[in-house]
Protein backbone atom coordinates (compact mmCIF):
# COMPACT_ATOMS: atom_id res chain seq x y z
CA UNK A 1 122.41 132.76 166.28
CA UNK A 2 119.23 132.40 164.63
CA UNK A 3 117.84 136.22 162.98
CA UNK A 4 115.42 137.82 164.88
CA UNK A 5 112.26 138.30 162.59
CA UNK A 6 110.41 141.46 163.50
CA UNK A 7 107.13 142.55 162.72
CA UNK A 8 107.07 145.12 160.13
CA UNK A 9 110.11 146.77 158.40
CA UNK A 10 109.97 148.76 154.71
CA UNK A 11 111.02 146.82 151.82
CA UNK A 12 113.48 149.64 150.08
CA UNK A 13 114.93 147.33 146.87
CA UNK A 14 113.59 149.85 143.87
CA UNK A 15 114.89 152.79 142.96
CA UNK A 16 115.01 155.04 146.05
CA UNK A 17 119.22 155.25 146.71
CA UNK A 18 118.62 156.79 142.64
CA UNK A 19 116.01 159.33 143.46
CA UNK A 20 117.53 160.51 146.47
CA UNK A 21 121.01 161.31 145.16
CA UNK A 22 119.13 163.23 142.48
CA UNK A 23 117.95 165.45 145.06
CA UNK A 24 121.53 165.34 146.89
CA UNK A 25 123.21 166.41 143.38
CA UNK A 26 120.59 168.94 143.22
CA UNK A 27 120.65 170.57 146.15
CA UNK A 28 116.65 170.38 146.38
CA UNK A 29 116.34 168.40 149.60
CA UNK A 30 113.64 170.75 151.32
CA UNK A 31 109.75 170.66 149.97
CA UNK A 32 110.90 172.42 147.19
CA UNK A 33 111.57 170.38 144.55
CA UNK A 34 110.13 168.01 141.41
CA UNK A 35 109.78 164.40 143.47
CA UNK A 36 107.07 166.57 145.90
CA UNK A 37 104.87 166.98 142.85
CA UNK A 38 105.30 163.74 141.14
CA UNK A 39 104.96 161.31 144.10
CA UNK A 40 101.39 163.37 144.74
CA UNK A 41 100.53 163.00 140.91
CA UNK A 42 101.25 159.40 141.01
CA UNK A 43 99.69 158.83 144.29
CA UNK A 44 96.27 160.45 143.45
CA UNK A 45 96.30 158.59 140.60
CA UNK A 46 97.10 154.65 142.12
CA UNK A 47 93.93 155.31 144.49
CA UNK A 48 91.57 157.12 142.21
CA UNK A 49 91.50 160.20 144.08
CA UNK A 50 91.13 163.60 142.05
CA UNK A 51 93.66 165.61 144.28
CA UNK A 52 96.49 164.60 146.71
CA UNK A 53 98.18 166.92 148.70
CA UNK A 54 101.34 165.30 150.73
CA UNK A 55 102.45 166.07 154.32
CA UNK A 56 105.38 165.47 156.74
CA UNK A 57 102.89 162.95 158.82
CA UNK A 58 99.91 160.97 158.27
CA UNK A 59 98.48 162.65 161.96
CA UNK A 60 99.27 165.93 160.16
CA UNK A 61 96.84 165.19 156.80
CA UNK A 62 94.52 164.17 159.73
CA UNK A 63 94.60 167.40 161.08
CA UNK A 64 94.15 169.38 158.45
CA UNK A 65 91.70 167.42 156.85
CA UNK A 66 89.32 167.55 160.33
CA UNK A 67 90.00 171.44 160.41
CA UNK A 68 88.93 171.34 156.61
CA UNK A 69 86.16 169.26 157.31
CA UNK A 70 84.48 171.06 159.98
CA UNK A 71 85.86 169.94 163.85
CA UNK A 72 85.89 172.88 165.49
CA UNK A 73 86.54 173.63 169.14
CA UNK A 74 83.32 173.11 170.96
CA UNK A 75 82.51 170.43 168.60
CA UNK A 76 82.18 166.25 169.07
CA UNK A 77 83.94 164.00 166.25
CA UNK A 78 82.81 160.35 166.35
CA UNK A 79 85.93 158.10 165.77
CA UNK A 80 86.50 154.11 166.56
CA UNK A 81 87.20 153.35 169.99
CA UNK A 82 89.44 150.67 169.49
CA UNK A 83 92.27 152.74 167.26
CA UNK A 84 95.82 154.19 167.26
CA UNK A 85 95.73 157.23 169.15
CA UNK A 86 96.48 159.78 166.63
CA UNK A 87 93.25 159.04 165.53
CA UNK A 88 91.83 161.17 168.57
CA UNK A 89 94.61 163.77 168.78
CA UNK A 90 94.07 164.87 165.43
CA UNK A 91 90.42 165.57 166.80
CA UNK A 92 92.13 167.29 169.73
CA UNK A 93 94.34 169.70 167.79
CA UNK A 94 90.97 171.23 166.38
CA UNK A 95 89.71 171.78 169.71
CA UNK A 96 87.11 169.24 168.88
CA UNK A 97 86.07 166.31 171.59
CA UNK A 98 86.10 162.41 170.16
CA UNK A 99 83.22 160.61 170.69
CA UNK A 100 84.26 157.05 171.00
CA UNK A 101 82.41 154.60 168.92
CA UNK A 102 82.53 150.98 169.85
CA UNK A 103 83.87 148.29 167.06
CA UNK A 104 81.77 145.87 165.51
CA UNK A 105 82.59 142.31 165.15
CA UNK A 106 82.38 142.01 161.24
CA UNK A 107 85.47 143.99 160.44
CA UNK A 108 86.78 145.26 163.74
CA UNK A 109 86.18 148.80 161.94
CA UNK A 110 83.52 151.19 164.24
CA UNK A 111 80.09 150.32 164.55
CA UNK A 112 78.82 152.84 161.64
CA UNK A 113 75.10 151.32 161.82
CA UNK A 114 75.08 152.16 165.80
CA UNK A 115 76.63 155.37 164.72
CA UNK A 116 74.38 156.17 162.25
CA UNK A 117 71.29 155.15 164.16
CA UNK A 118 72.26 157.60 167.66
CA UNK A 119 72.46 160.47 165.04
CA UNK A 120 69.41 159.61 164.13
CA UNK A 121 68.11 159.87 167.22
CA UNK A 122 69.85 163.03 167.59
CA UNK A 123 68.30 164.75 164.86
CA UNK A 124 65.00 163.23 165.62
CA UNK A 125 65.46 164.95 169.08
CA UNK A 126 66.85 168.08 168.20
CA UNK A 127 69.89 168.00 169.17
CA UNK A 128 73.18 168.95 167.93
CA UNK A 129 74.72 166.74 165.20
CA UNK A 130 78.88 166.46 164.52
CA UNK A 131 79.68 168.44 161.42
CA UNK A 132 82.35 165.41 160.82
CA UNK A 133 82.77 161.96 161.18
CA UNK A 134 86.60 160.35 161.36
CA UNK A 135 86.15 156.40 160.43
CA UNK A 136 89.72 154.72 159.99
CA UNK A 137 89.87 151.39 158.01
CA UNK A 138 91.58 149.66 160.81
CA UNK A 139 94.86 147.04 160.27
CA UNK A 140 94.02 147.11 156.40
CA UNK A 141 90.45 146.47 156.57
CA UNK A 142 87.85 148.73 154.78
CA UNK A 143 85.21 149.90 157.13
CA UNK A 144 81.52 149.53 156.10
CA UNK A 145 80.62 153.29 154.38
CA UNK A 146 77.21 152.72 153.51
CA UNK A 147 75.39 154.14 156.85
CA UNK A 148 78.03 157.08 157.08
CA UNK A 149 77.06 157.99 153.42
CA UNK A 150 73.33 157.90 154.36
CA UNK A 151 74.20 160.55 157.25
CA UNK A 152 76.13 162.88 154.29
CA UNK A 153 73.19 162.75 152.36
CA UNK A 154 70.64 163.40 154.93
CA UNK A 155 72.54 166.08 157.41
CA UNK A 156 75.38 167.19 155.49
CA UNK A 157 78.01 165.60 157.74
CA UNK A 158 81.62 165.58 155.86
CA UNK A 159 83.33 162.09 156.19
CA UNK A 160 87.24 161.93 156.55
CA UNK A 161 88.63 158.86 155.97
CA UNK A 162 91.62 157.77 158.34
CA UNK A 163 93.36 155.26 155.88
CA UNK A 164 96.78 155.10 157.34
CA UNK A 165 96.46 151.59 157.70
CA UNK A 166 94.93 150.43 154.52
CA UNK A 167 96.79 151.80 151.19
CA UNK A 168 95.45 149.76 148.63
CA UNK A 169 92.04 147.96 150.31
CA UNK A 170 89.15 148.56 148.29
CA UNK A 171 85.52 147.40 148.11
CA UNK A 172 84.53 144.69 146.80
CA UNK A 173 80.80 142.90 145.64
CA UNK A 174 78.51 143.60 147.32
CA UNK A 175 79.29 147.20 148.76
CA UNK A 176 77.78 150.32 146.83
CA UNK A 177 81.44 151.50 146.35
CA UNK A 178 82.50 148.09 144.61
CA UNK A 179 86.29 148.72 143.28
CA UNK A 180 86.54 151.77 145.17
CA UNK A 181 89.56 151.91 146.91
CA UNK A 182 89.77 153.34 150.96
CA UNK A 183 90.32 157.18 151.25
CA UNK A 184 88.26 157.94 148.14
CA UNK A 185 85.08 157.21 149.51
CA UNK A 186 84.37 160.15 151.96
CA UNK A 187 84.87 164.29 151.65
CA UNK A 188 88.72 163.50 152.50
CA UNK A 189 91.00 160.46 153.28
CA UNK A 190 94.27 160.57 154.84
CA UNK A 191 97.14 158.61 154.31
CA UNK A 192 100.03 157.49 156.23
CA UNK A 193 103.97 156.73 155.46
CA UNK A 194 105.61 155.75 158.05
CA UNK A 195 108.55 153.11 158.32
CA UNK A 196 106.22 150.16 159.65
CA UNK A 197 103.32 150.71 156.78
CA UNK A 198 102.73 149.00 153.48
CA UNK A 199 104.38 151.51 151.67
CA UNK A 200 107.32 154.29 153.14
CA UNK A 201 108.50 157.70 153.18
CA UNK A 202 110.57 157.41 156.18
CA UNK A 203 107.48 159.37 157.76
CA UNK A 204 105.15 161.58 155.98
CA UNK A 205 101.62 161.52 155.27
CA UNK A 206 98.80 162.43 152.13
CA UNK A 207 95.41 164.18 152.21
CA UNK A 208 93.63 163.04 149.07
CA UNK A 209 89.97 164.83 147.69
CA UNK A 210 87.88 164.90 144.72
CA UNK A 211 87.22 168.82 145.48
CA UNK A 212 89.34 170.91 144.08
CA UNK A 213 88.62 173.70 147.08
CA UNK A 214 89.46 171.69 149.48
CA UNK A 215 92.82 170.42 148.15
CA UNK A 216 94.02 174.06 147.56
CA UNK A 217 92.97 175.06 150.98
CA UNK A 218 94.89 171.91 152.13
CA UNK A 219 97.64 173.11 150.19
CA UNK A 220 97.82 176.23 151.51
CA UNK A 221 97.80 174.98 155.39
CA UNK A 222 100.38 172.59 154.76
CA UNK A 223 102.77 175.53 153.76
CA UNK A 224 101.89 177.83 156.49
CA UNK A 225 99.14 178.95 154.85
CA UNK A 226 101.58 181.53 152.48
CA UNK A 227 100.38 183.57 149.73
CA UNK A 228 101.94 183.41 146.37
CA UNK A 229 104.22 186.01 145.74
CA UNK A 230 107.95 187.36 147.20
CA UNK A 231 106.48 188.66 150.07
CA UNK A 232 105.83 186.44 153.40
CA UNK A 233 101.95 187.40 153.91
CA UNK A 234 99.92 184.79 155.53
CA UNK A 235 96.34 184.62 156.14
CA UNK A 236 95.67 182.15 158.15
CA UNK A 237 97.03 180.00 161.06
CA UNK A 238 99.12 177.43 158.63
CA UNK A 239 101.10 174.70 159.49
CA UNK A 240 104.82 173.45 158.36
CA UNK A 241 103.26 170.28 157.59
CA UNK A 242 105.20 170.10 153.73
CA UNK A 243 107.01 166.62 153.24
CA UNK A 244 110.58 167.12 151.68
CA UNK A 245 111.93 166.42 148.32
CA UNK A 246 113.59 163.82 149.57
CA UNK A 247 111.03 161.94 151.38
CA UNK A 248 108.70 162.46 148.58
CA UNK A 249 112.08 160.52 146.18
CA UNK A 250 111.48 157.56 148.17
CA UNK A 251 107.79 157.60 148.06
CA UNK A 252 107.91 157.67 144.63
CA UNK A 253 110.33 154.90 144.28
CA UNK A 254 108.10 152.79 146.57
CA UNK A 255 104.84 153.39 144.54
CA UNK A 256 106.58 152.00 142.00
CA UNK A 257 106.70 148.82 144.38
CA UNK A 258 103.57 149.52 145.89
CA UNK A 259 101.22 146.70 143.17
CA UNK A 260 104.05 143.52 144.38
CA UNK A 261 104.42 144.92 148.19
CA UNK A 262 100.40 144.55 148.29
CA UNK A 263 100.30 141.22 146.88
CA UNK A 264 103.43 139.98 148.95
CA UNK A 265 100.76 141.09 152.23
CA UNK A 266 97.73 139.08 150.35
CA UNK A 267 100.25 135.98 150.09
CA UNK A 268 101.47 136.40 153.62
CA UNK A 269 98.39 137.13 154.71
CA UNK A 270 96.76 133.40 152.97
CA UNK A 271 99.86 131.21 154.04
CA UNK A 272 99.11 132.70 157.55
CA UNK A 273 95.44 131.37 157.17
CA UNK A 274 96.17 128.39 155.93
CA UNK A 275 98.46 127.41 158.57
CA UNK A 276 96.67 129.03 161.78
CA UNK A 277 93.41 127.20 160.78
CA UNK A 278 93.73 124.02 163.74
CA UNK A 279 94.96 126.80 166.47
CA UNK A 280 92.90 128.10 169.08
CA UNK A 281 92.83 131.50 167.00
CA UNK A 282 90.41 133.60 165.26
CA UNK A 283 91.58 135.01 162.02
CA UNK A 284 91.98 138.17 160.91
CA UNK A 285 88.12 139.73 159.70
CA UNK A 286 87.59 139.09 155.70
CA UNK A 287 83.95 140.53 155.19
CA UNK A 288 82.86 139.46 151.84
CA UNK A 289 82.26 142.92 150.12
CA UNK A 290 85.95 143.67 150.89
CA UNK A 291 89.60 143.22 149.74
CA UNK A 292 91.76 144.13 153.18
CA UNK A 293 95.48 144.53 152.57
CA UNK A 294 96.26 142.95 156.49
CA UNK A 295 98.69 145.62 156.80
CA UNK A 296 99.43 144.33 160.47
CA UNK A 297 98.33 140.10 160.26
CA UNK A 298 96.13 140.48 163.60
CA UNK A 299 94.78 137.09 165.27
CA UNK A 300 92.73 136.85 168.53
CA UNK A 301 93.73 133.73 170.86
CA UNK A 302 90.80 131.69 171.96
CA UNK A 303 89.82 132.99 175.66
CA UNK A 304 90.95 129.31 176.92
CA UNK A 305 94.04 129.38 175.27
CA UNK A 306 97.48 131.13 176.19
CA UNK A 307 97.79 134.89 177.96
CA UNK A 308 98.17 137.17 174.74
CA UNK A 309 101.41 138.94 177.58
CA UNK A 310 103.09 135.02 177.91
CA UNK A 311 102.72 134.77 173.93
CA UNK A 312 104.52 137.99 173.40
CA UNK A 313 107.30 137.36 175.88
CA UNK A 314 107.84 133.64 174.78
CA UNK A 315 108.09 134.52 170.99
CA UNK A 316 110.58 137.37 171.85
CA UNK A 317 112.80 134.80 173.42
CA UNK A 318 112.88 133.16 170.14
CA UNK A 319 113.75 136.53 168.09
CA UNK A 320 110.28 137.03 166.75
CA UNK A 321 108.60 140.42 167.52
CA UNK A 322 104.86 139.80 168.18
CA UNK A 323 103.11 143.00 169.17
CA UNK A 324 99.44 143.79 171.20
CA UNK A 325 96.65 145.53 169.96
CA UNK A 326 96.69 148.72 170.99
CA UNK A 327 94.01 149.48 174.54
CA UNK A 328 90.96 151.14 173.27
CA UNK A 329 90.86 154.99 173.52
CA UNK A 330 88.63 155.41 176.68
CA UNK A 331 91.34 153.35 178.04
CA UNK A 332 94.12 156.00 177.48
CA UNK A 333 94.56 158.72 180.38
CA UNK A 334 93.65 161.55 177.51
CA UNK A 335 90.59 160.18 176.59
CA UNK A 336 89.43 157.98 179.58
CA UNK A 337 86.45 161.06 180.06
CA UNK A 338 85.37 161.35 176.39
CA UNK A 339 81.70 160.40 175.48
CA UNK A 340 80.95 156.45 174.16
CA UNK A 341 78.72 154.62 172.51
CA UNK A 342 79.59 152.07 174.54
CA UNK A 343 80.17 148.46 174.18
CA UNK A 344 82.41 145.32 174.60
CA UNK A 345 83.52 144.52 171.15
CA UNK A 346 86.60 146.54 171.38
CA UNK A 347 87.63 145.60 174.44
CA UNK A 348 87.21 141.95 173.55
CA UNK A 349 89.75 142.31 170.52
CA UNK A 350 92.21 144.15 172.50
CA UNK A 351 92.53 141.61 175.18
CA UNK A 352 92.68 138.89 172.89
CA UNK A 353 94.55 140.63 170.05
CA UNK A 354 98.53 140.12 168.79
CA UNK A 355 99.93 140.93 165.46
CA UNK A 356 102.45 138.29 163.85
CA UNK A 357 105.17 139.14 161.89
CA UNK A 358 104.15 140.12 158.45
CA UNK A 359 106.93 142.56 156.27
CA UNK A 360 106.51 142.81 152.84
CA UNK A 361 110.08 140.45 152.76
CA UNK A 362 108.86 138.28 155.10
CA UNK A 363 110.30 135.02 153.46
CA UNK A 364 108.36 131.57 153.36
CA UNK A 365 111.10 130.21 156.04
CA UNK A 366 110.46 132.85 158.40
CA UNK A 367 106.84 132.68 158.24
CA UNK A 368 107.19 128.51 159.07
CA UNK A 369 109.65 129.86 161.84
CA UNK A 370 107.19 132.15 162.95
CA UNK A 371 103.90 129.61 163.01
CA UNK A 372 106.23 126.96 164.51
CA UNK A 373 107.40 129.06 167.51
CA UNK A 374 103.89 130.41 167.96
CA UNK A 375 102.08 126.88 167.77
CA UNK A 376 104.21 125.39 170.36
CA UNK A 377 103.50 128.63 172.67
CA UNK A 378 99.64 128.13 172.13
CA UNK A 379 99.67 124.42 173.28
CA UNK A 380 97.83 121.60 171.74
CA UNK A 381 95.91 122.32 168.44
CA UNK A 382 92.30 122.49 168.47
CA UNK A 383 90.59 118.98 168.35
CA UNK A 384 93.25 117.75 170.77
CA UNK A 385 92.09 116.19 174.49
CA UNK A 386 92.81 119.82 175.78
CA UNK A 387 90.25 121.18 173.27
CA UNK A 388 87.30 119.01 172.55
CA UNK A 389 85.19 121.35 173.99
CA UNK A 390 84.30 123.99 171.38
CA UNK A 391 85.11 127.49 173.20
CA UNK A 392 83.17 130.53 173.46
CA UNK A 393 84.73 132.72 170.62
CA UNK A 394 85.83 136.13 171.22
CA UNK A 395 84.42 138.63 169.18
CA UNK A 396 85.66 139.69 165.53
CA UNK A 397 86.05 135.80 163.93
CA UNK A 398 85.11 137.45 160.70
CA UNK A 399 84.98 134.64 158.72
């Protein structure tokens, strides 16, 4: 039988079976331990970050960093609509509300000029503004930072960056943080490790910050907020958020990785281009003052070509995993009574929206496999009888 190819699985060929039996032969498999220490070190230094501080989940470096940042119960925290949920319960867990911001087409990121113009408004009014704003850099895609930073500067609003999804995507010409890399743009950015990312603990997470306050008060909540001594005093409401010695063995062994797994995704993500170009698909966004990593390789079907639901089901019966974009937020029973700026962007990329198979080891043969099974699910290509007529596009073509 022909091997199923599924969407996103770690790449683990370096050295993390070495690391890991150093922590086995050294007994130091809990967060105490030398691999904790150096995988932060090394990790705050690949993105250009002062400070990184590393937890058991990328949701828990979201929480913290919110709490640090200023959501407070009572409180509204603008955040993209169309995300993963965590996103919003991070917001949650701080007693904060989300206010849901709808995407823009550019990027697929959240509208940041609509955001930054109803704050505006806000202040102009008198009323009260969010003391932080959570903007992810959605499926590998930086997020444009330019109107948030205008709102920092203006009203004192902390950003944290939700860059789970986009290790290793910068900025490019044209923005005003031009080789910047995500999660080093805002107050803090937060980092994710799970199995299906670019780069894998098993499952952990990283808060990274230029201020050195901030990442020791991080510090100190991922550890149950314990002071130093023998004693167990606390002082605050902490958090076992640590990541283990262990995890932190294989995150270093995949940093080491990390500069070939992210241009294995820019090759996978060009073949993809390349070949999808005569389907009835829009490509993944590209804006031109950017450098995405398409951590997830995330087309929209034309709205006259195949149900995204038939696309999913008929690939699967040819061993290739194909997943949906996830519903937008206000969509999700939790969240379906939270505050918008509304709009139809997001709900225009989630209808259309699958993600193809796109692993770091995703071999050439596999990706043909994987455009050939999904080219004769889509029908005729476009400039075929069945498609002379030019379609209405949905939105987010980005290119």
């Amino acid at each position: 039988m022909t091997a199923a190819i599924p969407l996103a699985v770690p790449r683990l060929a370096g050295n993390e079976a070495a690391y890991v039996q150093e922590c086995l032969d050294t007994a130091m498999v809990s967060s105490v331990g030398p691999f904790v220490a150096r995988f932060e070190r090394d990790f705050a230094a690949f993105v250009g970050s002062r400070h990184a501080i590393a937890c058991s989940s990328g949701t828990a470096a979201l929480h913290v960093a919110l709490r640090l940042a200023g959501a407070r119960r009572g409180g509204v925290v603008p955040v993209a609509d169309f995300t993963f949920i965590a996103s919003a319960n991070a917001i949650h867990y701080c007693g904060a509300q989300p206010l849901l911001v709808d995407s823009e087409p550019v990027t697929w990121n959240m509208d940041t000029e609509r955001l930054h113009d109803e704050i505006t408004r806000r202040a102009r009014t008198g009323r009260a503004l969010p003391a932080v704003i959570e903007v992810v850099h959605l499926l590998g895609h930086p997020a444009a930072m330019e109107p948030l930073a205008d709102l920092r500067v203006r009203y004192g609003i902390r950003i944290v960056e939700d860059a789970a999804e986009a290790l290793g995507a910068s900025w490019g010409g044209g923005a005003d943080l031009a080789g910047r890399q995500v999660g080093t743009a805002g107050d803090l950015g937060c980092f994710s490790f799970n199995g299906n990312k670019v780069m894998t603990t098993g499952g952990g997470g990283m808060i990274t910050t230029d201020d050195a306050d901030l990442a020791a008060r991080a510090r100190h909540l991922v550890t149950q907020a314990k002071l130093a001594g023998s004693g167990y005093v606390h002082d605050d409401v902490g958090y076992n958020y640590r990541l283990s010695n262990i995890a932190a063995a294989v995150g270093v062994a995949q940093l080491e990785q990390l500069p070939a797994f992210l241009a294995a995704k820019r090759r996978i993500a060009a073949r993809y281009a390349e070949a999808l170009a005569d389907l009835p698909v829009s490509l993944p966004p590209h804006a031109p003052w950017a450098a995405p990593t398409w951590w997830l390789y995330s087309v929209l079907l034309d709205e006259d070509a195949a149900d995204p639901g038939r696309v999913v089901d008929l690939l699967a019966v040819r061993g290739i995993h194909v997943r949906p974009l996830w519903q937008p937020l206000h969509r999700q029973r939790p969240y379906a009574s939270a505050p918008r700026l509304r709009g139809t962007v997001a709900e225009g990329i989630w209808r259309r929206g699958l993600s193809l198979p796109c692993s770091v080891g995703l071999t050439v043969a596999e990706q043909d496999r994987v455009v050939a099974v999904l080219r004769a699910a889509l029908g005729p290509a476009r400039g075929t009888a069945m498609a002379m007529s030019t379609p209405a596009r949905p939105p987010g073509r980005g290119r």
